[in-house]
Protein backbone atom coordinates (compact mmCIF):
# COMPACT_ATOMS: atom_id res chain seq x y z
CA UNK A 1 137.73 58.97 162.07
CA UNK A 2 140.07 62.00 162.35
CA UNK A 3 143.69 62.76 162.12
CA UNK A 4 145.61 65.56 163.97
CA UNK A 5 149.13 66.15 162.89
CA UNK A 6 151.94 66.59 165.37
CA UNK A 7 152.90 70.93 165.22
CA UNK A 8 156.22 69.57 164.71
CA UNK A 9 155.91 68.56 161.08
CA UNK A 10 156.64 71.71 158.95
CA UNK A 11 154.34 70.78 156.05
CA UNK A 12 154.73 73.60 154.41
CA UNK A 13 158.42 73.25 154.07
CA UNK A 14 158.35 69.77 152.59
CA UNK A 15 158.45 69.62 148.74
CA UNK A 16 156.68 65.91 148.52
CA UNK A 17 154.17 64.38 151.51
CA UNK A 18 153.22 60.96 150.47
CA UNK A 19 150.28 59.00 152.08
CA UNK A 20 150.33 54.82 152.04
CA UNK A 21 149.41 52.05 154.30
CA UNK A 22 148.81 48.40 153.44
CA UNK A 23 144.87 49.02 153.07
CA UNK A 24 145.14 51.50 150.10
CA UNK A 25 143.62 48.91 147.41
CA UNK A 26 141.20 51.97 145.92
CA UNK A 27 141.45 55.53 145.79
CA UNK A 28 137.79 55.89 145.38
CA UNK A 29 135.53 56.39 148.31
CA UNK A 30 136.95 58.47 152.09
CA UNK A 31 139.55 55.83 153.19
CA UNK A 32 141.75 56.71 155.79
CA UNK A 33 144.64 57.62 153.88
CA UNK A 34 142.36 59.86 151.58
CA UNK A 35 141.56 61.15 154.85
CA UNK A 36 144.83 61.96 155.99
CA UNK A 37 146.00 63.07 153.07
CA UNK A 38 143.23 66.03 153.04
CA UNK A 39 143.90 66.96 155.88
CA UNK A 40 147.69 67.27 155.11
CA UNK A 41 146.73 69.10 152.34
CA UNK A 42 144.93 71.63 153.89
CA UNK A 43 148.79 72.33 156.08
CA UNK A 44 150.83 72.65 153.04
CA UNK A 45 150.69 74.35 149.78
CA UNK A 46 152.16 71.33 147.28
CA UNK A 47 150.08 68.33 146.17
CA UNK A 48 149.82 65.16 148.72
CA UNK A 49 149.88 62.05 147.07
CA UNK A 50 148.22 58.82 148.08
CA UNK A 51 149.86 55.81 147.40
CA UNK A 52 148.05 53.13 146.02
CA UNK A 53 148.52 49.64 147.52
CA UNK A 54 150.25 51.18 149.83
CA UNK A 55 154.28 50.83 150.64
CA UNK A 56 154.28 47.32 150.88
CA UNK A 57 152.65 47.05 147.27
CA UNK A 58 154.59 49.85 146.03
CA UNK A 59 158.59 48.07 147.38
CA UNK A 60 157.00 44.66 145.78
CA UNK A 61 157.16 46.42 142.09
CA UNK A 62 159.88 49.01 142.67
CA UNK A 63 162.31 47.29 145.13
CA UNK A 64 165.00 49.54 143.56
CA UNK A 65 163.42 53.13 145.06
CA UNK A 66 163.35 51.43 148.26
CA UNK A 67 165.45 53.27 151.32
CA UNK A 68 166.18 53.31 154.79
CA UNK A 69 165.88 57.28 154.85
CA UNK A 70 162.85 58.94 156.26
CA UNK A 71 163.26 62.35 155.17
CA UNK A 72 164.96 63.83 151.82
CA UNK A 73 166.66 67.91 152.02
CA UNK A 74 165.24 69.65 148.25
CA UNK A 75 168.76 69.14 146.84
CA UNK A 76 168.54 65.39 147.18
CA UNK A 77 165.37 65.81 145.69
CA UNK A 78 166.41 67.75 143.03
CA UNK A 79 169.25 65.49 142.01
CA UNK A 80 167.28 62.34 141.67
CA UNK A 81 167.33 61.42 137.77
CA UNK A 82 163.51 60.51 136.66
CA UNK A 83 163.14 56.65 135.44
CA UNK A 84 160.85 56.22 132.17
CA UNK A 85 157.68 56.29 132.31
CA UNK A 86 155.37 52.98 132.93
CA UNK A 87 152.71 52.97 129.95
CA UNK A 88 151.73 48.87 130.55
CA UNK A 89 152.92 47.93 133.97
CA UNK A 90 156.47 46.05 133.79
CA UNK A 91 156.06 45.67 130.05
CA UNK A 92 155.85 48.78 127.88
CA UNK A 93 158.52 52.23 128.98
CA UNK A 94 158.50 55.44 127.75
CA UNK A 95 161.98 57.37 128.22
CA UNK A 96 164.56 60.04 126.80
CA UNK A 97 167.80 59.54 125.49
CA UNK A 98 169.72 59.09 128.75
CA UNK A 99 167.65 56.87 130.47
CA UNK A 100 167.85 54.55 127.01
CA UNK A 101 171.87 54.86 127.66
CA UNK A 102 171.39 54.10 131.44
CA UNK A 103 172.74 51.12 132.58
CA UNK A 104 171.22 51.18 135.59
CA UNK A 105 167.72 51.68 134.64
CA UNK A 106 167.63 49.03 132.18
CA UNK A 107 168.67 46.71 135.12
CA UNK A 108 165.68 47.60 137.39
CA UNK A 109 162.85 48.23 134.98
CA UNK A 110 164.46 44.62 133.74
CA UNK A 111 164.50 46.40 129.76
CA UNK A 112 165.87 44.21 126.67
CA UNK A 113 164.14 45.93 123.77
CA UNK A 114 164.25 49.44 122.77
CA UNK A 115 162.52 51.39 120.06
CA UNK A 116 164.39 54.18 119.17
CA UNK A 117 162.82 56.83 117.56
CA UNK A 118 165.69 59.78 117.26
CA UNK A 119 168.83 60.55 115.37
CA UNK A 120 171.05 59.63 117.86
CA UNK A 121 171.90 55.84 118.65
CA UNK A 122 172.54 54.38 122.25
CA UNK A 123 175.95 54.38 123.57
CA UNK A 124 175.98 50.62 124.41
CA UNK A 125 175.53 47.85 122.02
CA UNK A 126 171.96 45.21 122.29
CA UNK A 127 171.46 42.27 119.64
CA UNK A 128 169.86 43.64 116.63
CA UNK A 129 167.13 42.09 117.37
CA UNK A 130 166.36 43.63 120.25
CA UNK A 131 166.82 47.05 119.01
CA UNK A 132 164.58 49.10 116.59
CA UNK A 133 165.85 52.08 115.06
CA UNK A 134 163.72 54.88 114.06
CA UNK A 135 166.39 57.82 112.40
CA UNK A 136 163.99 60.40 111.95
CA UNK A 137 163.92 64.15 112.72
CA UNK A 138 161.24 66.11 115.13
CA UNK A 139 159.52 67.83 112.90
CA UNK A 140 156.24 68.18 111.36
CA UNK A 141 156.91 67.14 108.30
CA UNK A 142 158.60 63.84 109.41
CA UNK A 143 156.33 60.67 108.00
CA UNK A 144 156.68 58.48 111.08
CA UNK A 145 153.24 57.04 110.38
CA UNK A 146 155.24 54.71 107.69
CA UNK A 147 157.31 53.45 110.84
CA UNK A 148 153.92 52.37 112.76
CA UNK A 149 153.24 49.31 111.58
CA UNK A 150 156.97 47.79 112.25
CA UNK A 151 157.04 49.20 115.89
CA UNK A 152 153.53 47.98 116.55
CA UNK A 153 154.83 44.67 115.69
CA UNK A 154 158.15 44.69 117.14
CA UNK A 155 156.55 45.59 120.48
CA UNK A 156 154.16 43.12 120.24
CA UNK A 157 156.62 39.82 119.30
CA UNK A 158 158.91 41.28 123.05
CA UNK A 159 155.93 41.78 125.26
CA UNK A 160 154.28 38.64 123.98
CA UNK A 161 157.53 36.70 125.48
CA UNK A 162 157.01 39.52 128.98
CA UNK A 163 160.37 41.44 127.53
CA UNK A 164 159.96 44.55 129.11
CA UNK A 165 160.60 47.38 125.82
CA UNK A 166 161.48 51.11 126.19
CA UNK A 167 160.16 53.68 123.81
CA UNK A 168 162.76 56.78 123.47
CA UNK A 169 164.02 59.99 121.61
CA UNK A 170 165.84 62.52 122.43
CA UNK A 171 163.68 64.49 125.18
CA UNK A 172 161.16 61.80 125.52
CA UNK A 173 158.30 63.84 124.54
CA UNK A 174 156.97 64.10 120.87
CA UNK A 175 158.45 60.68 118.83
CA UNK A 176 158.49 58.76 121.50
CA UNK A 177 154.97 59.51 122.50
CA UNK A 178 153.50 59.37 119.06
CA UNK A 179 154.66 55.35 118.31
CA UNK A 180 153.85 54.69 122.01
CA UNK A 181 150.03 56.74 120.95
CA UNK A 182 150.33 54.51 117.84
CA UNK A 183 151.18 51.48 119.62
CA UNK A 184 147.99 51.58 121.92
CA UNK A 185 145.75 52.09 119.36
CA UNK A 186 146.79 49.13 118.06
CA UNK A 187 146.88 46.73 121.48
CA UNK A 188 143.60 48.04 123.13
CA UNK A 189 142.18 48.72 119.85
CA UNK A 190 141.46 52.24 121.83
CA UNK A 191 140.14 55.52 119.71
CA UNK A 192 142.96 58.16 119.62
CA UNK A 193 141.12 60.63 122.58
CA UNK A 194 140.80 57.40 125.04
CA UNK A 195 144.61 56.77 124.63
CA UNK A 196 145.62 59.86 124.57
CA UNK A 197 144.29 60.82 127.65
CA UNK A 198 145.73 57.65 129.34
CA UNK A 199 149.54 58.54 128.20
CA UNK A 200 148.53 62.09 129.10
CA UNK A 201 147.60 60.53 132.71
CA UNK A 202 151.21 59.07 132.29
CA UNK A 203 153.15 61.72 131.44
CA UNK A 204 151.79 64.66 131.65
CA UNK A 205 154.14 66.99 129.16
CA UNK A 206 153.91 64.02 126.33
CA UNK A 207 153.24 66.06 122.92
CA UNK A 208 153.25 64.63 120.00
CA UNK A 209 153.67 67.79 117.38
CA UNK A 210 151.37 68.67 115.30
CA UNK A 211 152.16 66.52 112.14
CA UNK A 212 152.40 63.79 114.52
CA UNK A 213 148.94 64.20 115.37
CA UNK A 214 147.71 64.08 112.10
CA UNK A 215 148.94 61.30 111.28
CA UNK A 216 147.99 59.17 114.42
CA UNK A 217 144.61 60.24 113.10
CA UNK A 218 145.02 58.23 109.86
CA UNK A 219 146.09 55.36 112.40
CA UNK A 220 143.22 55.56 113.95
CA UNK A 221 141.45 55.39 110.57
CA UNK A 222 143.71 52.32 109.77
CA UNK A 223 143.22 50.41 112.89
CA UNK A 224 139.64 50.86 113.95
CA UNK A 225 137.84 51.81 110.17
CA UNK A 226 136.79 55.25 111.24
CA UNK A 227 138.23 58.86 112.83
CA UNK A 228 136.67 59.25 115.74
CA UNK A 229 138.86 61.46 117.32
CA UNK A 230 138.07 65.35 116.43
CA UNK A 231 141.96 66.49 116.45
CA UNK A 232 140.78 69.92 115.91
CA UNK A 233 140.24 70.15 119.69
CA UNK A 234 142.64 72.58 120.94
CA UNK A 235 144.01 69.79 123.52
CA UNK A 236 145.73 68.20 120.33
């Protein structure tokens, strides 16, 4: 099987080329659209992505991205606002602070719960229930590890009913990924470098600072009876 691409499409002009059809159950192996999409790749200079399950798949999940458009100029592109990130499909979100406050989002990602782990509070109001609040600082010194064992729980009671919860703070990146770290640990009953890697795989600027990281090491110790995570890897 080959695949020649028409000289008309300017590949190297195109800030996204995505690759689906309704075949694209694996990614392992030389399928067709891994096929194509190497061969695209060798045209333009930005990453091709395959995607898996194909469009049909894909629209099933994500209805909401669908469009009628074909082709996007880089200033559409650019003005798209991100969605949270999917950590347990259609359950479990990780976010920022606007996407917690976005109406919108919480209506396709079909949200009820939020853990928020920032200062700031969301500017519309959710039944206390529904709604944990975390008030504490980004900083090293911070003990959020105290705060683990309610937001395991609280996460746990919503998802155990399929209520889909969002994890935020402020830029989405060190709070929110340490309870959603913590959080894992607990459910998969994972070591801290196997979930870690995963929300890495997620979200790929996710860091946790430093006194974060310590103390998702004592987790660890709490949850599975021994560190066996070396945080003194330079990846931590």
């Amino acid at each position: 099987m080959s695949f020649l691409l028409p000289e008309s499409i300017e590949l190297d002009c195109m800030k996204y080329s995505v690759v689906y059809d309704s075949q694209t159950d694996s990614l392992d192996g030389e399928g067709p659209a891994i096929l194509c999409a190497k061969v695209m790749s060798q045209i333009t200079r930005l990453p091709v992505l395959v995607l898996k399950g194909g469009y049909e798949e894909f629209s099933g999940y994500y209805h909401f991205f669908r469009s009628q458009k074909v082709f996007w100029m880089p200033q559409e592109i650019d003005e798209f606002q991100p969605y949270p990130i999917e950590i347990i499909p259609g359950l479990l979100y990780m976010g920022d602070l606007r996407q917690a406050n976005d109406r919108h989002i919480q209506k396709d990602l079909k949200i009820k719960s939020h853990v928020n782990v920032s200062l700031e509070i969301t500017n519309f109001a959710l039944p206390s229930e529904q709604v944990l609040h975390i008030p504490v600082p980004d900083s090293c010194d911070t003990d959020l590890l105290q705060f683990f064992p309610s937001a395991c729980q609280f996460i746990d009671s919503h998802i155990a009913t399929n209520c889909a919860v969002l994890v935020s703070s402020t830029l989405g990146i060190s709070r929110s990924s340490a309870v959603l770290i913590a959080y894992i640990i607990h459910y998969r009953k994972c070591t801290l470098q196997e979930t870690w890697n995963h929300v890495l795989k997620c979200k790929t600027n996710m860091r946790p600072n430093r006194g974060f990281v310590q103390q998702l090491s004592e987790w660890e110790k709490t949850t599975l009876g021994h560190q066996l995570t070396d945080i003194a890897d330079p990846k931590f």
